[in-house]
N, C-alpha and C. Protein backbone atom coordinates (compact mmCIF):
# COMPACT_ATOMS: atom_id res chain seq x y z
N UNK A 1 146.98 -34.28 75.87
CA UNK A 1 146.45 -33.09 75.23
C UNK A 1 145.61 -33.50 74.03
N UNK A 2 144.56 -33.50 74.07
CA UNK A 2 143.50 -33.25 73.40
C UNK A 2 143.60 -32.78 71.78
N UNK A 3 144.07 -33.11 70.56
CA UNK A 3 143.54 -32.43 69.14
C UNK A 3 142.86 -31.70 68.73
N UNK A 4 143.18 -30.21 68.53
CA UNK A 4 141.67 -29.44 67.85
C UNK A 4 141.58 -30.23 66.56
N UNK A 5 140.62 -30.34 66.02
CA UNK A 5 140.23 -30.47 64.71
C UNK A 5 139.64 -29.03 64.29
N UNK A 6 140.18 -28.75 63.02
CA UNK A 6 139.99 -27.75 62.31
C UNK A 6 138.24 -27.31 61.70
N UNK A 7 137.63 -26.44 61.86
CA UNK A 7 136.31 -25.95 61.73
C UNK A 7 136.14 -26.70 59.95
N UNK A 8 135.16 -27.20 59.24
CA UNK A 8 134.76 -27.30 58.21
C UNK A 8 134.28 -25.93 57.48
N UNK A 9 134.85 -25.83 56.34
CA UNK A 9 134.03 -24.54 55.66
C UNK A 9 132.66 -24.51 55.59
N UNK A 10 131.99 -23.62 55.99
CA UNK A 10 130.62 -23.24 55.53
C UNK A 10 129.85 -23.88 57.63
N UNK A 11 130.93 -24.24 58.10
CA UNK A 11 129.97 -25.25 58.92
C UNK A 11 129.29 -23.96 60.34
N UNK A 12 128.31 -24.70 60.39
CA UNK A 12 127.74 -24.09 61.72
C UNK A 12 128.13 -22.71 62.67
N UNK A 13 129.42 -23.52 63.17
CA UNK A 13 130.09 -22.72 63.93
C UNK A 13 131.30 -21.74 63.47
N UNK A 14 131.54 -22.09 62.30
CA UNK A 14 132.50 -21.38 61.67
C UNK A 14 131.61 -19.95 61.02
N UNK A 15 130.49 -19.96 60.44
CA UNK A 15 129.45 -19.08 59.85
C UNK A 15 129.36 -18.28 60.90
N UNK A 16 129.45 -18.59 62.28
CA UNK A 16 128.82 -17.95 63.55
C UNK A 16 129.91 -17.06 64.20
N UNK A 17 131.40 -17.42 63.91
CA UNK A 17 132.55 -17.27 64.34
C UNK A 17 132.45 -15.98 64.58
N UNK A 18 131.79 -14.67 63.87
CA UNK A 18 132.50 -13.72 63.70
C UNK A 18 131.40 -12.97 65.28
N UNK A 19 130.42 -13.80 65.54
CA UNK A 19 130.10 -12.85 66.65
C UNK A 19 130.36 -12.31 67.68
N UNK A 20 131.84 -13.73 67.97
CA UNK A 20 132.04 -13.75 69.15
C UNK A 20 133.15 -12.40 68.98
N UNK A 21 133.71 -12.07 67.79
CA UNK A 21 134.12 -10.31 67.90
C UNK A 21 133.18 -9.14 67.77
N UNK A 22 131.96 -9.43 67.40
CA UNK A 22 131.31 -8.30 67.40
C UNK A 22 131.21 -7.34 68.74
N UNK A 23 131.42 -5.98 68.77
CA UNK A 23 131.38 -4.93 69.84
C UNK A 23 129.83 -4.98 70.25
N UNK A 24 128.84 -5.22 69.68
CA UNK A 24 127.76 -4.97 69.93
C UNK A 24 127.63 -6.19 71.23
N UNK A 25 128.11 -7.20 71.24
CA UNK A 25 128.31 -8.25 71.82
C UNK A 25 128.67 -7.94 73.62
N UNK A 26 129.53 -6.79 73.14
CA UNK A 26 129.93 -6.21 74.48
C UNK A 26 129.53 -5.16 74.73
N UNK A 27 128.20 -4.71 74.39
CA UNK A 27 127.38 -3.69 74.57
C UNK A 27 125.57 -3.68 74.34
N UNK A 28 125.16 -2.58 75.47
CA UNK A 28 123.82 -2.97 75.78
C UNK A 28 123.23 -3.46 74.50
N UNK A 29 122.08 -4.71 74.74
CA UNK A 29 121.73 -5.22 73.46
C UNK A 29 120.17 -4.64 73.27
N UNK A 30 119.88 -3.68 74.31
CA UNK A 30 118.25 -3.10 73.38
C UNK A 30 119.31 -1.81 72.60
N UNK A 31 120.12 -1.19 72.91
CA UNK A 31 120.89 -0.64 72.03
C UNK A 31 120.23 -0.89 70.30
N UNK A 32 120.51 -2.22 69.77
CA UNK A 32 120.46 -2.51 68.54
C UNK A 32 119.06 -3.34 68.22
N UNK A 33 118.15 -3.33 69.54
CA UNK A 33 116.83 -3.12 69.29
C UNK A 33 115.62 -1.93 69.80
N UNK A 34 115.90 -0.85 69.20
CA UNK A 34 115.26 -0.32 69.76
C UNK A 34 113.29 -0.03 69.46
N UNK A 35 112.85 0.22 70.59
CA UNK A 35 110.92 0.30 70.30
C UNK A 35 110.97 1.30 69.12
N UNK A 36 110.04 0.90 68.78
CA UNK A 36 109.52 1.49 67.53
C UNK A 36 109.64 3.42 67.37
N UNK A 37 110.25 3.34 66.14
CA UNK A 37 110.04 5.13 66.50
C UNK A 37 111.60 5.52 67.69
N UNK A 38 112.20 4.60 67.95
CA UNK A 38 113.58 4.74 68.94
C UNK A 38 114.60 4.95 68.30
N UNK A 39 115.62 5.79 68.55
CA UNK A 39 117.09 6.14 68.11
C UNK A 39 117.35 5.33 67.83
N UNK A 40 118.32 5.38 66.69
CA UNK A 40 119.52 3.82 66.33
C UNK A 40 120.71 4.31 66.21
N UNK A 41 120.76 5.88 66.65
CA UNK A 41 121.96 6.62 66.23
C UNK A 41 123.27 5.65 67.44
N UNK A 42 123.02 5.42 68.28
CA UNK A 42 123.98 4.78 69.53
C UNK A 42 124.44 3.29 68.92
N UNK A 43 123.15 2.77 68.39
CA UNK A 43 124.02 1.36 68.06
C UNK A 43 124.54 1.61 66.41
N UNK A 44 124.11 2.64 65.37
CA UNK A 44 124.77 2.57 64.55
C UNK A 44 126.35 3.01 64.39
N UNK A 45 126.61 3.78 65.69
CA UNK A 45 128.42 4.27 65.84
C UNK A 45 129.20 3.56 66.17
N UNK A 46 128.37 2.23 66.93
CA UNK A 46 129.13 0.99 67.25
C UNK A 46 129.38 0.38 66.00
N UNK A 47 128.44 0.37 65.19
CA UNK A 47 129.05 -0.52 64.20
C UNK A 47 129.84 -0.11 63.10
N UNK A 48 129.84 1.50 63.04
CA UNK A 48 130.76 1.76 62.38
C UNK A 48 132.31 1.47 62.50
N UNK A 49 132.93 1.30 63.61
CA UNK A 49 133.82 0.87 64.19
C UNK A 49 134.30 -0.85 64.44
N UNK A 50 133.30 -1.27 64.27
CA UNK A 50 133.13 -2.84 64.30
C UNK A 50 133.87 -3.20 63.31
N UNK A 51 134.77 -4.25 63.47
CA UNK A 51 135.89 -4.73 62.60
C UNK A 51 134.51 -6.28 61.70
N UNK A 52 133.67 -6.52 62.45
CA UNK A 52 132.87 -7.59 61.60
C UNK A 52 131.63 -7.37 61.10
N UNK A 53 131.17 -5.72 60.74
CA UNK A 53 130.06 -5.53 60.14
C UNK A 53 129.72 -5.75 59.14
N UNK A 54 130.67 -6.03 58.02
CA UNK A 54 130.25 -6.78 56.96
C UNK A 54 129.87 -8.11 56.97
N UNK A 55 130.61 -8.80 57.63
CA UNK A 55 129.69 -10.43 58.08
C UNK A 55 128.23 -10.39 58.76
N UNK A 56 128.24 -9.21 59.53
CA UNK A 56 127.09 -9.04 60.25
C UNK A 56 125.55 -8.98 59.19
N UNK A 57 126.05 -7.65 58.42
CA UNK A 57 125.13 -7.24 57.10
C UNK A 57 124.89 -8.45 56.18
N UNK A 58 125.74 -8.96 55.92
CA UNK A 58 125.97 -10.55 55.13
C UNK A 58 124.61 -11.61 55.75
N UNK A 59 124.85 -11.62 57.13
CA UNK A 59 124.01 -12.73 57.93
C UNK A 59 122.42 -12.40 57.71
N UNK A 60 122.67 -10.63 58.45
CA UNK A 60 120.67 -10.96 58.33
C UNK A 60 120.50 -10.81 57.18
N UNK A 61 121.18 -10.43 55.80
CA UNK A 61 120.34 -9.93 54.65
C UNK A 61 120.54 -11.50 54.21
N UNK A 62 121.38 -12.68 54.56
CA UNK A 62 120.86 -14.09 54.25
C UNK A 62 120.11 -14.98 55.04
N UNK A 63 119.72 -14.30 56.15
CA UNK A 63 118.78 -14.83 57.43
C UNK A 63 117.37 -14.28 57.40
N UNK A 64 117.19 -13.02 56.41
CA UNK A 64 116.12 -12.37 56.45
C UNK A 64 115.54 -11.60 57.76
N UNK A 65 117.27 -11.26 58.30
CA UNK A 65 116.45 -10.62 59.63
C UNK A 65 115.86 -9.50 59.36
N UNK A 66 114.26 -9.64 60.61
CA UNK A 66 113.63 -8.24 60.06
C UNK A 66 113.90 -7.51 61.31
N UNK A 67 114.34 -7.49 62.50
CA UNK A 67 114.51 -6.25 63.79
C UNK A 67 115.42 -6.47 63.83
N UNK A 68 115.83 -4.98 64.32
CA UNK A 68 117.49 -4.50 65.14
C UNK A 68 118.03 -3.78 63.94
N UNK A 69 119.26 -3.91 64.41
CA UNK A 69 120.61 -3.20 63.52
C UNK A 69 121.26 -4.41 63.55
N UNK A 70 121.43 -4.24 62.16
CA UNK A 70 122.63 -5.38 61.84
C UNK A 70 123.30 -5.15 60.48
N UNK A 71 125.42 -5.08 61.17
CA UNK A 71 125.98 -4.57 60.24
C UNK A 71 125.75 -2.70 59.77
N UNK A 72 124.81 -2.36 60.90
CA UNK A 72 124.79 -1.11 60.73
C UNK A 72 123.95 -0.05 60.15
N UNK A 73 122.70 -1.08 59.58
CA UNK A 73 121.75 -0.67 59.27
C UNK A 73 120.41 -1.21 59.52
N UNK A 74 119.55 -0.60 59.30
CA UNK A 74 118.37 -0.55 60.50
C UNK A 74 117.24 -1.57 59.78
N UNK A 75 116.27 -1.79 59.81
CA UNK A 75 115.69 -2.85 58.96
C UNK A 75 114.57 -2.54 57.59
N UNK A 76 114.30 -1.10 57.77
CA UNK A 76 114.12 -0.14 56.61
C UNK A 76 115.49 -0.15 55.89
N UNK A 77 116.56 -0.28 55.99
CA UNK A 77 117.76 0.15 55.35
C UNK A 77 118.29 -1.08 54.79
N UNK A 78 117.73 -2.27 55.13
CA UNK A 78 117.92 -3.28 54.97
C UNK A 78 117.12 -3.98 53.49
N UNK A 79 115.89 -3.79 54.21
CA UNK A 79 114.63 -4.22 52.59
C UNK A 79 115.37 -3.30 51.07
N UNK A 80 115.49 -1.68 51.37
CA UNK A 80 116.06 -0.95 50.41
C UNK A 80 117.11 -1.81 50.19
N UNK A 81 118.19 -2.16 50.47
CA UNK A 81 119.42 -2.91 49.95
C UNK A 81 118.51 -3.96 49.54
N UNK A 82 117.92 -4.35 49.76
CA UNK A 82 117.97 -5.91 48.71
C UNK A 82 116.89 -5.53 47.58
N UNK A 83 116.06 -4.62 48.15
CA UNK A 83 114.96 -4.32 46.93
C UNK A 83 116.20 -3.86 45.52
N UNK A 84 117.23 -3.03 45.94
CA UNK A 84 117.67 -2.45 45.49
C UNK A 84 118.68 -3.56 44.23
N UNK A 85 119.24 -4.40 45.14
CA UNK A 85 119.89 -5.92 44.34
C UNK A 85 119.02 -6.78 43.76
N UNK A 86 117.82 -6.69 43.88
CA UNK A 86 117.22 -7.34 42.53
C UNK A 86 116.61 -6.80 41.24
């Protein structure tokens, strides 16, 4: 039997860990991209419920993602939060 070795803090796969719980994960993924001018009301109820939307919100607002929903807000909702923190 084989040894896990324990994840390093901060490392790669440990930063990434939380996707593999995200609900969105297990649900349609143009959902949380939708065309321009498209509902986000469907993927934002998912994430209200999502036990890892704060890691999610965490990632793109330190990844600078600019499309989709992430963490539950849309990418207008996104620039406002950070315009808003500096």
């Amino acid at each position: 039997m084989q040894e896990q070795t324990p994840l390093q803090h901060g490392s790669a796969e440990e930063e990434l860990s939380w996707q593999e719980r995200a609900l969105c994960a297990q649900t349609d993924p143009e959902a949380f991209f939708p065309e321009k001018g498209g509902s986000t009301r469907e993927a934002k109820k998912v994430c209200l419920v999502c036990e890892v939307r704060a890691d999610c919100l965490t990632y793109a607002l330190e990844h600078d993602e600019r499309f989709g929903i992430w963490g539950g807000l849309s990418e207008r909702e996104r620039r406002r939060l950070k315009k808003r923190a500096v």
